[in-house]
Protein backbone atom coordinates (compact mmCIF):
# COMPACT_ATOMS: atom_id res chain seq x y z
CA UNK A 1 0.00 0.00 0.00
CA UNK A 2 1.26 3.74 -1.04
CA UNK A 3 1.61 6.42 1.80
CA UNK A 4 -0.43 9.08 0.06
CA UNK A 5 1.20 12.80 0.74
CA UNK A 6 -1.69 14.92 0.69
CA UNK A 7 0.34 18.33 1.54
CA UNK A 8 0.42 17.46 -2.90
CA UNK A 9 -2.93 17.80 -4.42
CA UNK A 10 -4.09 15.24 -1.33
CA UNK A 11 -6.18 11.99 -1.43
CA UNK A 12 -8.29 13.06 -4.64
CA UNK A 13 -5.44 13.66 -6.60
CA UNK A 14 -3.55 10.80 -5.56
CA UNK A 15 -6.65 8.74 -6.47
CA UNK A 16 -6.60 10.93 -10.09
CA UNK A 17 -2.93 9.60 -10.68
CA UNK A 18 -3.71 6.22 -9.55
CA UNK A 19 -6.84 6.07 -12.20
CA UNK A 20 -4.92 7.90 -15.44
CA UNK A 21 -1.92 5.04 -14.83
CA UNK A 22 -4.80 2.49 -14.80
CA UNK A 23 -6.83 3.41 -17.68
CA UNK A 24 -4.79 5.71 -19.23
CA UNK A 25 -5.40 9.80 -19.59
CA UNK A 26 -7.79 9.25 -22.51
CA UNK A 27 -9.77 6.71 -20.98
CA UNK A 28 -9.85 8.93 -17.81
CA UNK A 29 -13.38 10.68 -18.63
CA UNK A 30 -14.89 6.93 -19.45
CA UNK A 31 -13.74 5.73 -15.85
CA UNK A 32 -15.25 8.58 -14.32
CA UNK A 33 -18.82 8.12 -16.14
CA UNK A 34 -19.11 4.59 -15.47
CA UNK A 35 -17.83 5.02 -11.85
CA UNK A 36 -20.64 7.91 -11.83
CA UNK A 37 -23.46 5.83 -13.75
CA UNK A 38 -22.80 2.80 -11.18
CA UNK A 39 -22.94 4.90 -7.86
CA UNK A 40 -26.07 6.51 -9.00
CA UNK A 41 -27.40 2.80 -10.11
CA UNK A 42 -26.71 1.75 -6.40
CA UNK A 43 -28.12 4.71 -4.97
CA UNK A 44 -31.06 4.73 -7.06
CA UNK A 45 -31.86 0.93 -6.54
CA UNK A 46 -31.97 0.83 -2.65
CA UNK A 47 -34.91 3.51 -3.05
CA UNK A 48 -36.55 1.78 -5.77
CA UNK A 49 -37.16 -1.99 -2.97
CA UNK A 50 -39.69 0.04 -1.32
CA UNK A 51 -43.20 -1.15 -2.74
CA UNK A 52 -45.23 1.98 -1.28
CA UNK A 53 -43.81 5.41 -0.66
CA UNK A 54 -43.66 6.30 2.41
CA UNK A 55 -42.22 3.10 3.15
CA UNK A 56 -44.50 0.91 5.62
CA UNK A 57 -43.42 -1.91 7.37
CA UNK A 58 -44.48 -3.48 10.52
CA UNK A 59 -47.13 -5.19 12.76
CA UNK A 60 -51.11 -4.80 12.63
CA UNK A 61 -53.36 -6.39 15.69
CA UNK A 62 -57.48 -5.94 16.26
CA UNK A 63 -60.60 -6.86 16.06
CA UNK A 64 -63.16 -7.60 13.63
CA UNK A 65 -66.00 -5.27 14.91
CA UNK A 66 -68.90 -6.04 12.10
CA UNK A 67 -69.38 -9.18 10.21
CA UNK A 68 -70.08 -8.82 6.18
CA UNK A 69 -73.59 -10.83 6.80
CA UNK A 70 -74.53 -7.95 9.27
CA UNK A 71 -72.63 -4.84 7.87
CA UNK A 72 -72.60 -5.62 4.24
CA UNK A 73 -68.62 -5.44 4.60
CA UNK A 74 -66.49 -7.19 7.13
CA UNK A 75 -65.17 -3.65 9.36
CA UNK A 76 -61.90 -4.21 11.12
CA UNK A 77 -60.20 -1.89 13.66
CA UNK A 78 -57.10 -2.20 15.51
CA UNK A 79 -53.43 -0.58 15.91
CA UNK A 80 -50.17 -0.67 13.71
CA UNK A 81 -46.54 -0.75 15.14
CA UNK A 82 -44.16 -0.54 13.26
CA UNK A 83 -41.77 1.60 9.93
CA UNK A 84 -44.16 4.62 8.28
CA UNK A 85 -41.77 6.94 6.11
CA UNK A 86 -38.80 7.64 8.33
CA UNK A 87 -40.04 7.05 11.63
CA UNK A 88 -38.85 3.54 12.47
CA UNK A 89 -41.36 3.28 15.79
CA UNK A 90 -44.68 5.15 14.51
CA UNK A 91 -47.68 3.87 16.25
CA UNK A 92 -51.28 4.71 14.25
CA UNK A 93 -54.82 3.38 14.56
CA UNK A 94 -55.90 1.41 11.38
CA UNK A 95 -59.54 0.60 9.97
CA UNK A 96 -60.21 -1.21 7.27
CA UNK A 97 -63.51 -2.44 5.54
CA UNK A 98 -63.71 -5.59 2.75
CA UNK A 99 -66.09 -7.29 1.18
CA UNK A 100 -65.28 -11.04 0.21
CA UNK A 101 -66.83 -14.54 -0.62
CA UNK A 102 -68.35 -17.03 1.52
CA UNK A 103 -65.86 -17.94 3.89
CA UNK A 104 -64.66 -21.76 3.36
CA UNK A 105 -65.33 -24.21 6.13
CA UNK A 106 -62.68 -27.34 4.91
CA UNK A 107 -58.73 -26.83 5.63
CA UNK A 108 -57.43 -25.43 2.82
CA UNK A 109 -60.20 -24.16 0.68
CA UNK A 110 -60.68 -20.05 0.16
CA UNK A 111 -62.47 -17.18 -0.06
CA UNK A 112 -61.61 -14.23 -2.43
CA UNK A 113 -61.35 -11.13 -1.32
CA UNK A 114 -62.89 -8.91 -3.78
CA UNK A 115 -62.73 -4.96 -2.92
CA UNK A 116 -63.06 -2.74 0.17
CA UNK A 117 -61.00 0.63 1.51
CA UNK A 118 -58.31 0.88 4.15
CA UNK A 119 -56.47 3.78 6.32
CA UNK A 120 -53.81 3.86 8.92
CA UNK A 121 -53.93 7.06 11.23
CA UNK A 122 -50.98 8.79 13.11
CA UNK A 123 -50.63 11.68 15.13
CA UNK A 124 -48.60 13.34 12.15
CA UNK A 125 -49.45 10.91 9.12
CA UNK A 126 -53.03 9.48 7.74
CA UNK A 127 -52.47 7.10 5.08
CA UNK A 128 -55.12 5.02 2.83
CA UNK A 129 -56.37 3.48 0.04
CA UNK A 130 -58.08 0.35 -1.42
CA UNK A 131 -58.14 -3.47 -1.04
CA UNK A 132 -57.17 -4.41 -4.58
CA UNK A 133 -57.94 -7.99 -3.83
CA UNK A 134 -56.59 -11.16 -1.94
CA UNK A 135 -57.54 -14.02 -0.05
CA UNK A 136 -58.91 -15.76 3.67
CA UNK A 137 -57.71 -19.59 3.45
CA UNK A 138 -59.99 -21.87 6.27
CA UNK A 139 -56.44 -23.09 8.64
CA UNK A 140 -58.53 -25.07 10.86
CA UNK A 141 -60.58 -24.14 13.98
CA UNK A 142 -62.16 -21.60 13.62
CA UNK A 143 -58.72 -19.58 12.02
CA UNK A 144 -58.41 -18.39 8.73
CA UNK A 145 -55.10 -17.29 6.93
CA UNK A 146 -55.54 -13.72 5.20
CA UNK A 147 -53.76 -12.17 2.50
CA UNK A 148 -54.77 -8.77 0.64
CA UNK A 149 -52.80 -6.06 -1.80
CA UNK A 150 -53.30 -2.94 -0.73
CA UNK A 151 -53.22 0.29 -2.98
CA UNK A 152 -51.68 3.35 -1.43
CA UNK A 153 -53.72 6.31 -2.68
CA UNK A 154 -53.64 9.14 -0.29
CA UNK A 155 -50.31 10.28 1.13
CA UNK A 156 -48.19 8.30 -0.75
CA UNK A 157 -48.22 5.81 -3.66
CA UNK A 158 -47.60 1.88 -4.07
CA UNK A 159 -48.89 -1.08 -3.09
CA UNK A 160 -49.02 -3.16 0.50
CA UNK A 161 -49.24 -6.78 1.49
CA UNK A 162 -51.37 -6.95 4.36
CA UNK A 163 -50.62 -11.46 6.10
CA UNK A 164 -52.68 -12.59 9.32
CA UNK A 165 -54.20 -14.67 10.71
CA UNK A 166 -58.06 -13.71 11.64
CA UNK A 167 -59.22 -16.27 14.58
CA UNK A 168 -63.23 -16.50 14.97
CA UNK A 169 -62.98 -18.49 18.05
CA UNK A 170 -63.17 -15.58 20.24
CA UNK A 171 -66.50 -13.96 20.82
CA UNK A 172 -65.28 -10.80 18.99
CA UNK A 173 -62.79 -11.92 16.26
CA UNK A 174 -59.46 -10.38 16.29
CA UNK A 175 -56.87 -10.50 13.75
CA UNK A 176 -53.10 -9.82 13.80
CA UNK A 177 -50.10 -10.03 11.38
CA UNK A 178 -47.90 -7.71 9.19
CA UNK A 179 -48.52 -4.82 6.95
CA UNK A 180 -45.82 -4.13 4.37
């Protein structure tokens, strides 16, 4: 390893020198856009992971507070823990309303989940949107395994992937899992 003396033109023209002996002083300008186009490639690509913007990420846990064969929608309510934007701890209330199939009563068989509307609630943030679709597969007793995509339309953009399980055995159904 060189001892670089950076009293003379310091470590960014010691890394200049090093690069025109490497590539030579007319491919110096080439080395420099490709170093360029790849750091801004990186950059760009660790923002571009993030299916919704703000970025959400984290845990959702409630109740089920109407039934769709009493409501006309199945109406959840409960809290969210978890990543919104660039809070890593936000807390916010989140309600959400669907409207699906019959729900299945043999292990393994499902229920689509057709439409419905969604919206998490901070003290500084209200997010929402729509239920784009998904799916409540019959686990066994009484528990049903529930996936939905979920369309960002107010304050922010992007989709969500809302897992949990939703257990009926309870006599007010609750529901817990992860929003992201």
């Amino acid at each position: 390893m060189r001892a670089v003396d950076l009293r003379s033109g310091g470590l960014i023209g010691s890394l200049k020198t090093e690069m025109i002996l490497f590539f030579g002083e007319g491919d110096m300008k080439n080395a420099v856009r490709v170093f360029a186009f790849g750091l801004a490639f990186v950059l760009c690509t660790s923002v571009a992971q993030a299916a919704s913007v703000p970025a959400i990420d984290g845990q959702v846990a409630g109740l089920e507070l109407c039934p769709q064969f009493i409501c006309g929608a199945a109406i959840f309510a409960g809290g969210f823990h978890g990543n919104i934007g660039i809070n890593p701890s936000a807390s916010a209330a989140m309600i959400a309303a669907l409207n699906h199939g019959e729900l299945p009563t043999e292990i393994g068989d499902f229920a689509p989940i057709y439409t419905g509307v969604w919206e998490l609630r901070s003290l500084f943030r209200r997010t929402s949107g729509i239920v784009l679709g998904g799916q409540i597969v019959y686990i066994g007793n009484n528990r049903f395994h529930v996936t939905a995509i979920l369309l960002l339309t107010n304050g922010g953009g992007g989709t969500l992937t809302l897992d949990g399980i939703l257990d009926h055995n309870p006599l007010i159904p609750t529901f817990g899992g992860t929003l992201n």
